[in-house]
C-alpha atoms as a PDB file:
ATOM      1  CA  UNK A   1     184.453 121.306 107.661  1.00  0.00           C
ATOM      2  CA  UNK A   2     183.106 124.427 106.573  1.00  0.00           C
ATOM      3  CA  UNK A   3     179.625 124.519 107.196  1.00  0.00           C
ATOM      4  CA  UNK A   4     178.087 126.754 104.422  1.00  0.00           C
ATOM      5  CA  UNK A   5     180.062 124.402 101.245  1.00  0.00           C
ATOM      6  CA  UNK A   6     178.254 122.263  99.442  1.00  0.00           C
ATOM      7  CA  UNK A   7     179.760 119.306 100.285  1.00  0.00           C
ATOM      8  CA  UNK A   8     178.673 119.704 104.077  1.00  0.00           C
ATOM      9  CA  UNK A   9     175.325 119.986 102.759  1.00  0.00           C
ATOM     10  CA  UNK A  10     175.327 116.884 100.109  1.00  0.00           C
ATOM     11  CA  UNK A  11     176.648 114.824 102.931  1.00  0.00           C
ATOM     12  CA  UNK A  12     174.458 116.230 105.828  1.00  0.00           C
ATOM     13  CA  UNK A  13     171.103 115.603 103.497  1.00  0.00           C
ATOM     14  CA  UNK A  14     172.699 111.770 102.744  1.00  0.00           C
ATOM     15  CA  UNK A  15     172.984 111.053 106.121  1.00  0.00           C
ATOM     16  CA  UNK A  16     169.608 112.576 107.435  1.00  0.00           C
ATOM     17  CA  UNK A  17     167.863 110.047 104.361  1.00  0.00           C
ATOM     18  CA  UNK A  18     169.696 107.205 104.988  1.00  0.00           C
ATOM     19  CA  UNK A  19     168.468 107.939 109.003  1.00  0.00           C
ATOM     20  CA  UNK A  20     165.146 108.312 108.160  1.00  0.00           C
ATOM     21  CA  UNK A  21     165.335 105.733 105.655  1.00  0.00           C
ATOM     22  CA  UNK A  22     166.387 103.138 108.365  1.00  0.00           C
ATOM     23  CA  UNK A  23     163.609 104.206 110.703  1.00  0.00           C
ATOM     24  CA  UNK A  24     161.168 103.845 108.287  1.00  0.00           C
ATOM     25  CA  UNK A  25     161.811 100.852 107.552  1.00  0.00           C
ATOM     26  CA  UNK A  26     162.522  99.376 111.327  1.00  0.00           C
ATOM     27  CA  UNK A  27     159.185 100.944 112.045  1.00  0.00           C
ATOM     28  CA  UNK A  28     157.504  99.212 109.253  1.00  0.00           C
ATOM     29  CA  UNK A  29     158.811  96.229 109.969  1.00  0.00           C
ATOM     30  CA  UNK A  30     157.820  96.414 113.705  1.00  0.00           C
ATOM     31  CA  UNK A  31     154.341  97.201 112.982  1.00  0.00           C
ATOM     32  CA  UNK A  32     153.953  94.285 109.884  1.00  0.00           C
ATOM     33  CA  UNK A  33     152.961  91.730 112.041  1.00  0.00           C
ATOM     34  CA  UNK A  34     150.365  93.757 114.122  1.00  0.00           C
ATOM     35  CA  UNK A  35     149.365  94.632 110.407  1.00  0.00           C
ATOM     36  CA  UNK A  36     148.903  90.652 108.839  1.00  0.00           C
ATOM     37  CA  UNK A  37     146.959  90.476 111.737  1.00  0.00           C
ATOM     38  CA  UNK A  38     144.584  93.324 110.987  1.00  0.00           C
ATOM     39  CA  UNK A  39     144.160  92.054 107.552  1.00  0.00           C
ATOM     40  CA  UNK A  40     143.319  88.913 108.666  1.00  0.00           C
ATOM     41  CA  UNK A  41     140.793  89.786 110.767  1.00  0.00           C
ATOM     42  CA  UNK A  42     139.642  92.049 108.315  1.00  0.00           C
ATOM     43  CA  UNK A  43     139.330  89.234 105.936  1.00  0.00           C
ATOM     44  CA  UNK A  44     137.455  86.894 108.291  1.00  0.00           C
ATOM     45  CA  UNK A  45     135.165  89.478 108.557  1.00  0.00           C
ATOM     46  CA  UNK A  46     133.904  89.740 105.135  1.00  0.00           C
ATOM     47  CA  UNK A  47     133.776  86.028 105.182  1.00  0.00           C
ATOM     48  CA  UNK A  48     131.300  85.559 107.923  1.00  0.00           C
ATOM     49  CA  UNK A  49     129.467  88.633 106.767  1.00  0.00           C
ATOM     50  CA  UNK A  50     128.689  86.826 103.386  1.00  0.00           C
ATOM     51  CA  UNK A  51     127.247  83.899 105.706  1.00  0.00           C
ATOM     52  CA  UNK A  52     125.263  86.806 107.440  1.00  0.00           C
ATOM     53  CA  UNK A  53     127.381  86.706 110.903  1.00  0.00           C
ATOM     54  CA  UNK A  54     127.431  90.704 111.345  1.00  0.00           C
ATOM     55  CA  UNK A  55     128.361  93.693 113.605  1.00  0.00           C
ATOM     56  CA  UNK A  56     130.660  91.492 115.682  1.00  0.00           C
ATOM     57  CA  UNK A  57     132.972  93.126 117.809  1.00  0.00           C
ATOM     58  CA  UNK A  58     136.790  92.614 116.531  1.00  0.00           C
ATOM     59  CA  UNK A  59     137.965  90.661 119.585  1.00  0.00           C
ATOM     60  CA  UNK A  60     135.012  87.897 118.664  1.00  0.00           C
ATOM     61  CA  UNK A  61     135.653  87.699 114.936  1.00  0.00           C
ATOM     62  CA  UNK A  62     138.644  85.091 115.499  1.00  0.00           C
ATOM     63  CA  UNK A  63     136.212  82.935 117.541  1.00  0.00           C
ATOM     64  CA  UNK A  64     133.357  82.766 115.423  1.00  0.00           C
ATOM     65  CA  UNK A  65     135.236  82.246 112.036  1.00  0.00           C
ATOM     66  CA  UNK A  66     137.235  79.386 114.210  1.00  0.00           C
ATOM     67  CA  UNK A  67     133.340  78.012 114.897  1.00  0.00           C
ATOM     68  CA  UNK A  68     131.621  78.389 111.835  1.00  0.00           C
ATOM     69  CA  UNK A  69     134.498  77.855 108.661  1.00  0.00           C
ATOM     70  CA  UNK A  70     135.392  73.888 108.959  1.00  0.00           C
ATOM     71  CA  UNK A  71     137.773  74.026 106.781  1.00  0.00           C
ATOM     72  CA  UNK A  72     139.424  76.358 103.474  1.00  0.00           C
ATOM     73  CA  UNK A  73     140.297  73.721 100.631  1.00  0.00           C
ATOM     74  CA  UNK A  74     142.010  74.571  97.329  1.00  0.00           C
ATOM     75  CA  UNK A  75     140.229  72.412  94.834  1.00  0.00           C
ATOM     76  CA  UNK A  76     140.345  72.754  90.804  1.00  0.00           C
ATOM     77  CA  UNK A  77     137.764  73.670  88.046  1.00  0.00           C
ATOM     78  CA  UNK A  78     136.654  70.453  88.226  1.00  0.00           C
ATOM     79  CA  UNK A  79     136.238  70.327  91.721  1.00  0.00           C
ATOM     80  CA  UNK A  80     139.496  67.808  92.432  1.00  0.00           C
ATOM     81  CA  UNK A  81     140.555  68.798  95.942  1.00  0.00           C
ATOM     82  CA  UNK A  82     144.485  69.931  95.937  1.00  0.00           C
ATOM     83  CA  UNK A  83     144.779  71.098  99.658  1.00  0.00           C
ATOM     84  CA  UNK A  84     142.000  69.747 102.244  1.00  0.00           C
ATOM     85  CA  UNK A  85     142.353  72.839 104.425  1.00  0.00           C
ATOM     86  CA  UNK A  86     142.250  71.179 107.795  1.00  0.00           C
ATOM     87  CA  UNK A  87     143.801  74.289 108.979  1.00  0.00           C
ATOM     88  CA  UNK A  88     141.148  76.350 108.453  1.00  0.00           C
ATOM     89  CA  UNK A  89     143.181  79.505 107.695  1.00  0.00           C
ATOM     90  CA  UNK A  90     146.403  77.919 105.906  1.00  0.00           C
ATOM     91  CA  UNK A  91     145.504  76.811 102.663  1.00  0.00           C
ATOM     92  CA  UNK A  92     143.044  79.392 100.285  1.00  0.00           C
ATOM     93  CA  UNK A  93     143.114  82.024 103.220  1.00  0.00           C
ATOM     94  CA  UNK A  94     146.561  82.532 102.436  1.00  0.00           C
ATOM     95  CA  UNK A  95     146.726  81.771  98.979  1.00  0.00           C
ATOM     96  CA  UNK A  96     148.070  84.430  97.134  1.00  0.00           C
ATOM     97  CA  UNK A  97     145.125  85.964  94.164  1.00  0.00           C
ATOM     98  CA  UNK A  98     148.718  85.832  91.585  1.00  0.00           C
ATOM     99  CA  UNK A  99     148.245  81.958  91.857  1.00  0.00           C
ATOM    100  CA  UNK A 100     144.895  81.454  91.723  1.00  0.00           C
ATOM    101  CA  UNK A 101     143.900  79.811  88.251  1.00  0.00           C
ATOM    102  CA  UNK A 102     142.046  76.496  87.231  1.00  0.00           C
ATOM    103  CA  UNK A 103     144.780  74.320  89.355  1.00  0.00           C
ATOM    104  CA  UNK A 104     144.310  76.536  92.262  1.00  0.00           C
ATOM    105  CA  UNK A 105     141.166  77.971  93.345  1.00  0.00           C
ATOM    106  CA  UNK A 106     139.912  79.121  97.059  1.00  0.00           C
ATOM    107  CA  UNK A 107     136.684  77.423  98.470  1.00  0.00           C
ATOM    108  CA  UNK A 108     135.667  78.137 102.290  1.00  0.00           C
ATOM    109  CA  UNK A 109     133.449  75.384 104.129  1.00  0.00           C
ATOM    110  CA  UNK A 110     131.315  76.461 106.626  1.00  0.00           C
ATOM    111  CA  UNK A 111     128.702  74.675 109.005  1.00  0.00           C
ATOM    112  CA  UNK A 112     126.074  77.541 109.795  1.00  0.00           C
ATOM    113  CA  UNK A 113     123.036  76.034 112.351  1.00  0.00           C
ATOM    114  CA  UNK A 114     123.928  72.096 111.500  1.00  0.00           C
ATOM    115  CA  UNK A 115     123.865  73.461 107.853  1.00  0.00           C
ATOM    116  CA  UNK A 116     126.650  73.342 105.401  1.00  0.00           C
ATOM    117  CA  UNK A 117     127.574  76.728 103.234  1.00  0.00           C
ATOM    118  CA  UNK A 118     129.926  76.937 100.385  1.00  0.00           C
ATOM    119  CA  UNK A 119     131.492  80.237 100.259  1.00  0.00           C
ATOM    120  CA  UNK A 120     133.435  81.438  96.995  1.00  0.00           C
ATOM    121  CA  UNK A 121     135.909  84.297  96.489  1.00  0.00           C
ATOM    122  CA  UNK A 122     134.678  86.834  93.633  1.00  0.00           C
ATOM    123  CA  UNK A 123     136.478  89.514  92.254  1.00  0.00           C
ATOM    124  CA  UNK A 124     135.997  91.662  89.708  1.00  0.00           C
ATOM    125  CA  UNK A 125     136.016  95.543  88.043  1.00  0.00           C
ATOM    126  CA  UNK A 126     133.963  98.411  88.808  1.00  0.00           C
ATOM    127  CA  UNK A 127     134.288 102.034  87.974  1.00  0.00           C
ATOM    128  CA  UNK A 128     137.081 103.278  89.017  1.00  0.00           C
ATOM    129  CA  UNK A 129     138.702 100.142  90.391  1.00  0.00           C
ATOM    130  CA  UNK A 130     138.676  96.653  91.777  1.00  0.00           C
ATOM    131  CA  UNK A 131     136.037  95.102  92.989  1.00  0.00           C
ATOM    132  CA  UNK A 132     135.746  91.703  95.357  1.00  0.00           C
ATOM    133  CA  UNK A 133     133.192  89.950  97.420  1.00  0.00           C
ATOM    134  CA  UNK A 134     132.009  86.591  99.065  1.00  0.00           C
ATOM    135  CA  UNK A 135     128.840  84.641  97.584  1.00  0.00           C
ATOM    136  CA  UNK A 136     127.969  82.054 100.228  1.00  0.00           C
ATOM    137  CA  UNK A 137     126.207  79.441  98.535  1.00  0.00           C
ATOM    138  CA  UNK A 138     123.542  76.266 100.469  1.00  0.00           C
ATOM    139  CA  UNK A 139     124.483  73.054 100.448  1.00  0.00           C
ATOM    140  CA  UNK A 140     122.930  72.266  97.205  1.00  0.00           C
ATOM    141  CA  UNK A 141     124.727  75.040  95.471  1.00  0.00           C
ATOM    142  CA  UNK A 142     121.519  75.994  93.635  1.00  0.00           C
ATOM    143  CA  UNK A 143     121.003  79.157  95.357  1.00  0.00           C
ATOM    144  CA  UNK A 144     122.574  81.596  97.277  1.00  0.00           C
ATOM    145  CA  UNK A 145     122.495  81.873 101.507  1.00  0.00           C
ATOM    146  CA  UNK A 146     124.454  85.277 101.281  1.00  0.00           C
ATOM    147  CA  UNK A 147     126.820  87.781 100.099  1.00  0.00           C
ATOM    148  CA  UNK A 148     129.583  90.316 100.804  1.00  0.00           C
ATOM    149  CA  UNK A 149     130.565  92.801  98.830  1.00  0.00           C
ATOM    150  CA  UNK A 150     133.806  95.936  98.660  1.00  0.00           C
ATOM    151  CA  UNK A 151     135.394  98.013  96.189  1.00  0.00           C
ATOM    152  CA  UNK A 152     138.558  99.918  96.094  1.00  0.00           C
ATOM    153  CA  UNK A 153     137.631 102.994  94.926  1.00  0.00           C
ATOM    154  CA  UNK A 154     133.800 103.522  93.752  1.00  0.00           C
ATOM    155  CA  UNK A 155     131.729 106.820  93.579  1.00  0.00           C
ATOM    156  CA  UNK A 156     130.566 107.898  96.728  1.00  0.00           C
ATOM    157  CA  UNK A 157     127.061 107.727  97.750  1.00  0.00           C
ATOM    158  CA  UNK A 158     126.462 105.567  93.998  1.00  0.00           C
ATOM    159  CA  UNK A 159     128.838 102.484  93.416  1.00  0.00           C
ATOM    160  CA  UNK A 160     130.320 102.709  96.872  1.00  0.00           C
ATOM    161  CA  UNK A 161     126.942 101.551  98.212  1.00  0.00           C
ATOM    162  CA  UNK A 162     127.686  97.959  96.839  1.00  0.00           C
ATOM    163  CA  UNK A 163     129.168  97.343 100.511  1.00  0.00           C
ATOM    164  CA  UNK A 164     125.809  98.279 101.921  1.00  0.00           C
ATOM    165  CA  UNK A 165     124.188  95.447 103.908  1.00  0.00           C
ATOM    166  CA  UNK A 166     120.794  96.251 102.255  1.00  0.00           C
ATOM    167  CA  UNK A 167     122.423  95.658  98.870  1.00  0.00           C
ATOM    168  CA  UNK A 168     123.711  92.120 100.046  1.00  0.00           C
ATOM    169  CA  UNK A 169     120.485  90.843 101.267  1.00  0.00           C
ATOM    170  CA  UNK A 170     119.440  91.403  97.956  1.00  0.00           C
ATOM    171  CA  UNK A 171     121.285  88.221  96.550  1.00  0.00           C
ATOM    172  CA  UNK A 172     119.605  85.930  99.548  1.00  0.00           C
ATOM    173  CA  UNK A 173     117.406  83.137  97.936  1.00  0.00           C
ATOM    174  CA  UNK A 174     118.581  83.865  94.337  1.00  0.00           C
ATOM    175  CA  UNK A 175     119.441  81.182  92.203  1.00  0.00           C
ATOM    176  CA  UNK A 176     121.877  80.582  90.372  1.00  0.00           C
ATOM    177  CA  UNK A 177     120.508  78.470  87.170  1.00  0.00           C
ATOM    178  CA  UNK A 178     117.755  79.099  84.647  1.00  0.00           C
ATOM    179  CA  UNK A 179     116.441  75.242  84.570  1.00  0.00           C
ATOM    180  CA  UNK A 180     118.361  72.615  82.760  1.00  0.00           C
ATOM    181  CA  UNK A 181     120.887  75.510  81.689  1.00  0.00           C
ATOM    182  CA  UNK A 182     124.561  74.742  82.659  1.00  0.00           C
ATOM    183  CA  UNK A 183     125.392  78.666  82.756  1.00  0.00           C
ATOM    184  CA  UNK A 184     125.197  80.614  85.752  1.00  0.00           C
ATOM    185  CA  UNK A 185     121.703  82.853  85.526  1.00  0.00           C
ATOM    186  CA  UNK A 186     121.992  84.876  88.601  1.00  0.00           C
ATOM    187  CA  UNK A 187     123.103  88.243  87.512  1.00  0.00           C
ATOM    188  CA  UNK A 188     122.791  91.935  89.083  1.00  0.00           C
ATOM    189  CA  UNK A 189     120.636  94.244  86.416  1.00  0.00           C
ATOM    190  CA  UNK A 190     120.001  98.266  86.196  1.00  0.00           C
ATOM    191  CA  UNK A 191     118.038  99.914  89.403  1.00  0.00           C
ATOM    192  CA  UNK A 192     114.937  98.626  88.558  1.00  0.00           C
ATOM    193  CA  UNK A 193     114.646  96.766  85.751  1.00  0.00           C
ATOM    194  CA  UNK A 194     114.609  93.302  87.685  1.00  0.00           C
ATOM    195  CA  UNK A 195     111.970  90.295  85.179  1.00  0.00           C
ATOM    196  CA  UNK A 196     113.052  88.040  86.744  1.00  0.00           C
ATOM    197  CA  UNK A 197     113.481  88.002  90.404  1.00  0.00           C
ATOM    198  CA  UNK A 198     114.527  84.429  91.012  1.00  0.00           C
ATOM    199  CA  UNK A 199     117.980  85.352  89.611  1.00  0.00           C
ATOM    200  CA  UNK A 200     118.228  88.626  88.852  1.00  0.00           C
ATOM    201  CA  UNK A 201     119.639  91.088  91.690  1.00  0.00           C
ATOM    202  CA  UNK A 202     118.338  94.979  91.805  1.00  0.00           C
ATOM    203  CA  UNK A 203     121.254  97.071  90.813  1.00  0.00           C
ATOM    204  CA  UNK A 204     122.286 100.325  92.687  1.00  0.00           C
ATOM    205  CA  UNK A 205     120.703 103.739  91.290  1.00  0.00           C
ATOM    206  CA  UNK A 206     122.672 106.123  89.349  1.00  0.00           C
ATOM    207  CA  UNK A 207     125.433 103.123  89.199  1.00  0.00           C
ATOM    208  CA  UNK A 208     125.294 101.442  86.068  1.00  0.00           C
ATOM    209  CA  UNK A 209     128.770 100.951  85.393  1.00  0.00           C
ATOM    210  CA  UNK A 210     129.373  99.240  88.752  1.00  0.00           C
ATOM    211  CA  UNK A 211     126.191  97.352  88.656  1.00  0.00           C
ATOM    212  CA  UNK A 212     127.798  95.938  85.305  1.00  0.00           C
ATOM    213  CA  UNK A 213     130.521  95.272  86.977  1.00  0.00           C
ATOM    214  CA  UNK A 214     129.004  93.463  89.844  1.00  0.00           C
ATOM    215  CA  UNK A 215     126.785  91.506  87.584  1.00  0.00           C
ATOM    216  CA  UNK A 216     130.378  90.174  85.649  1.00  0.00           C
ATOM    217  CA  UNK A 217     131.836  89.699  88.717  1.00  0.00           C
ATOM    218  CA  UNK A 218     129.176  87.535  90.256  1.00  0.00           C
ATOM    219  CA  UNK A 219     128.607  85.735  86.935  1.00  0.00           C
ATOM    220  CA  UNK A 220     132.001  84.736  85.663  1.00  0.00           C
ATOM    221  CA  UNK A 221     133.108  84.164  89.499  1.00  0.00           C
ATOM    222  CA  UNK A 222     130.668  81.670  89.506  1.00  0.00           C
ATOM    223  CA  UNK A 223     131.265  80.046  86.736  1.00  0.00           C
ATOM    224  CA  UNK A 224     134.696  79.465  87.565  1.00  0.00           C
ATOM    225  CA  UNK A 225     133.569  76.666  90.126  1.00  0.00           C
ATOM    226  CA  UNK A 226     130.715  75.331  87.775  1.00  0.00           C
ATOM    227  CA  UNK A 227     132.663  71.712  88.141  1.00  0.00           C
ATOM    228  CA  UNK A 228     132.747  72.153  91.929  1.00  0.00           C
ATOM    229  CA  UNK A 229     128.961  73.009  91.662  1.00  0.00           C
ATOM    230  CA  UNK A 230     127.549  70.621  89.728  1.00  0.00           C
ATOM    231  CA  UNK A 231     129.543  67.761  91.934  1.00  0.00           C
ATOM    232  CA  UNK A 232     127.793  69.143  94.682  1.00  0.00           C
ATOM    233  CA  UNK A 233     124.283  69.230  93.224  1.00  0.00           C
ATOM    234  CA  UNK A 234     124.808  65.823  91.702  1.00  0.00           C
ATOM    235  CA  UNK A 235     125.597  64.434  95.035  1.00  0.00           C
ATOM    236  CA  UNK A 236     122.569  66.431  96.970  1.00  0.00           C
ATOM    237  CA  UNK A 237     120.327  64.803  94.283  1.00  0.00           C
ATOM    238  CA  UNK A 238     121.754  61.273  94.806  1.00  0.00           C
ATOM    239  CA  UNK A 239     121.193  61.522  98.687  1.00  0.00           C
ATOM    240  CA  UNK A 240     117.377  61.262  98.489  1.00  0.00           C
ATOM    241  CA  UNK A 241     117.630  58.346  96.411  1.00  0.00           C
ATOM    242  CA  UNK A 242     119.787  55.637  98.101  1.00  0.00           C
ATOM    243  CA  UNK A 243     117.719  57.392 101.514  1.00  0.00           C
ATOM    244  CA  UNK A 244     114.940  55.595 100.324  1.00  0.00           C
ATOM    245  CA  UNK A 245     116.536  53.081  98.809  1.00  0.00           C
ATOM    246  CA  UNK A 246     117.522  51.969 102.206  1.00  0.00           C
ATOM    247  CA  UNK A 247     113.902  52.522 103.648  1.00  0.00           C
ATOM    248  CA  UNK A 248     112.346  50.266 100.740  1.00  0.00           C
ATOM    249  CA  UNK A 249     114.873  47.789 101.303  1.00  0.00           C
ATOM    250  CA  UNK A 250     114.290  47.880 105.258  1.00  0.00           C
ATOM    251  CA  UNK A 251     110.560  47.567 104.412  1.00  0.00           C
ATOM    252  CA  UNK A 252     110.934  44.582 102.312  1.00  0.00           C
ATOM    253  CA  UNK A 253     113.274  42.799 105.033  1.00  0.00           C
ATOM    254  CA  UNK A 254     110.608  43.336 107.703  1.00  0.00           C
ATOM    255  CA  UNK A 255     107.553  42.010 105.445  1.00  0.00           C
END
């Protein structure tokens, strides 16, 4: 075949592409598991890091999520449980965010020092891009034990901050309702301008657009498990009661 037509060349390029076309994608396929696995860990990271487990080294991540999250259900708005999560990692750790809705909604359970946490997925819109976090709530689900926060693509050294540590302890001991009010009050407000510190967050300066969208984020992500919530705070309030119930009722058997 003559070497300078261009036929040798049209079929010399094919065959090159469909080479490096194969390799590609036997390398990619290699490396996908070792990638899940990143990803994973990755993810189990930013879980414990909104219950304020930090700056552990990537070999003890698996451990201490395997300690501390008892279990991952997939409840609904209304707090129905769809999927226990005995597994731990095999029910809203791999549920895919294209089927999340009001049927299907991720919920992590955590025991942290005898104590339980409630930790709830957030995502949102910043800037330039998506945003997500991690609000770890206490057992009452009336305030919030701690927070973790990303972006995809904020402005550096402004909205990129948001996955600061300095800016996540800033949403410890918040609350998240204004009195009798059934609408989630905690909210993230302009650098600054904080009136009310029991549930309004300090924003990031010279960030206003992602402080916005932070503040919708945490908000409407909230909402979203107001059923779940209010079962829970229903059932914290009713555990003081038949408590002493029982101790007036042991009282009156001993008299």
């Amino acid at each position: 075949m003559n070497t300078n037509s261009n036929t040798y060349t049209i079929i010399y390029a094919s065959v090159m592409v469909i080479i490096v076309a194969f390799l590609l994608a036997f390398v990619s396929s290699s490396l996908k598991p070792i990638q899940d696995a990143n990803v994973a860990i990755d993810k189990k990271s930013q879980i414990l890091a909104s219950l304020n487990i930090r700056g552990l080294e990537k070999s003890a991540i698996e451990a201490e999520y395997d300690k501390v999250i008892v279990s991952d259900p997939i409840i609904k708005a209304d707090g129905a449980v769809v999927n226990e999560g005995a597994g731990k990692d095999e029910a809203s750790f791999v549920l895919d965010s294209k089927d999340v809705n009001d049927e299907n909604m991720p919920l992590y359970i955590a025991n942290v020092d005898g104590a339980t946490k409630y930790v709830i997925p957030v995502t949102g819109r910043g800037l330039w891009g998506g945003l997500w976090g991690y609000i770890a709530l206490n057992e009452d689900c009336q305030s919030v034990f701690g927070a973790y926060m990303s972006h995809a693509s904020e402005t550096a050294g402004l909205g990129a901050l948001l996955v600061e540590p300095w800016f996540h302890e800033r949403f410890l001991g918040k609350k998240l309702f204004k009195g009798d009010d059934a609408n989630v009050a905690l909210t993230v407000v302009k650098a600054g301008a904080v009136k009310e510190a029991d549930y309004e967050v300090d924003g990031i300066t010279g960030a206003t657009l992602t402080t916005n969208g932070v503040a919708a984020m945490v908000k409407d992500g909230l909402q979203k498990y107001i059923g779940f919530i209010n079962t829970k705070s229903a059932a914290q309030q009713e555990a003081p009661e038949a408590a002493c119930c029982e101790e007036q009722a042991c009282e009156n058997t001993e008299e």
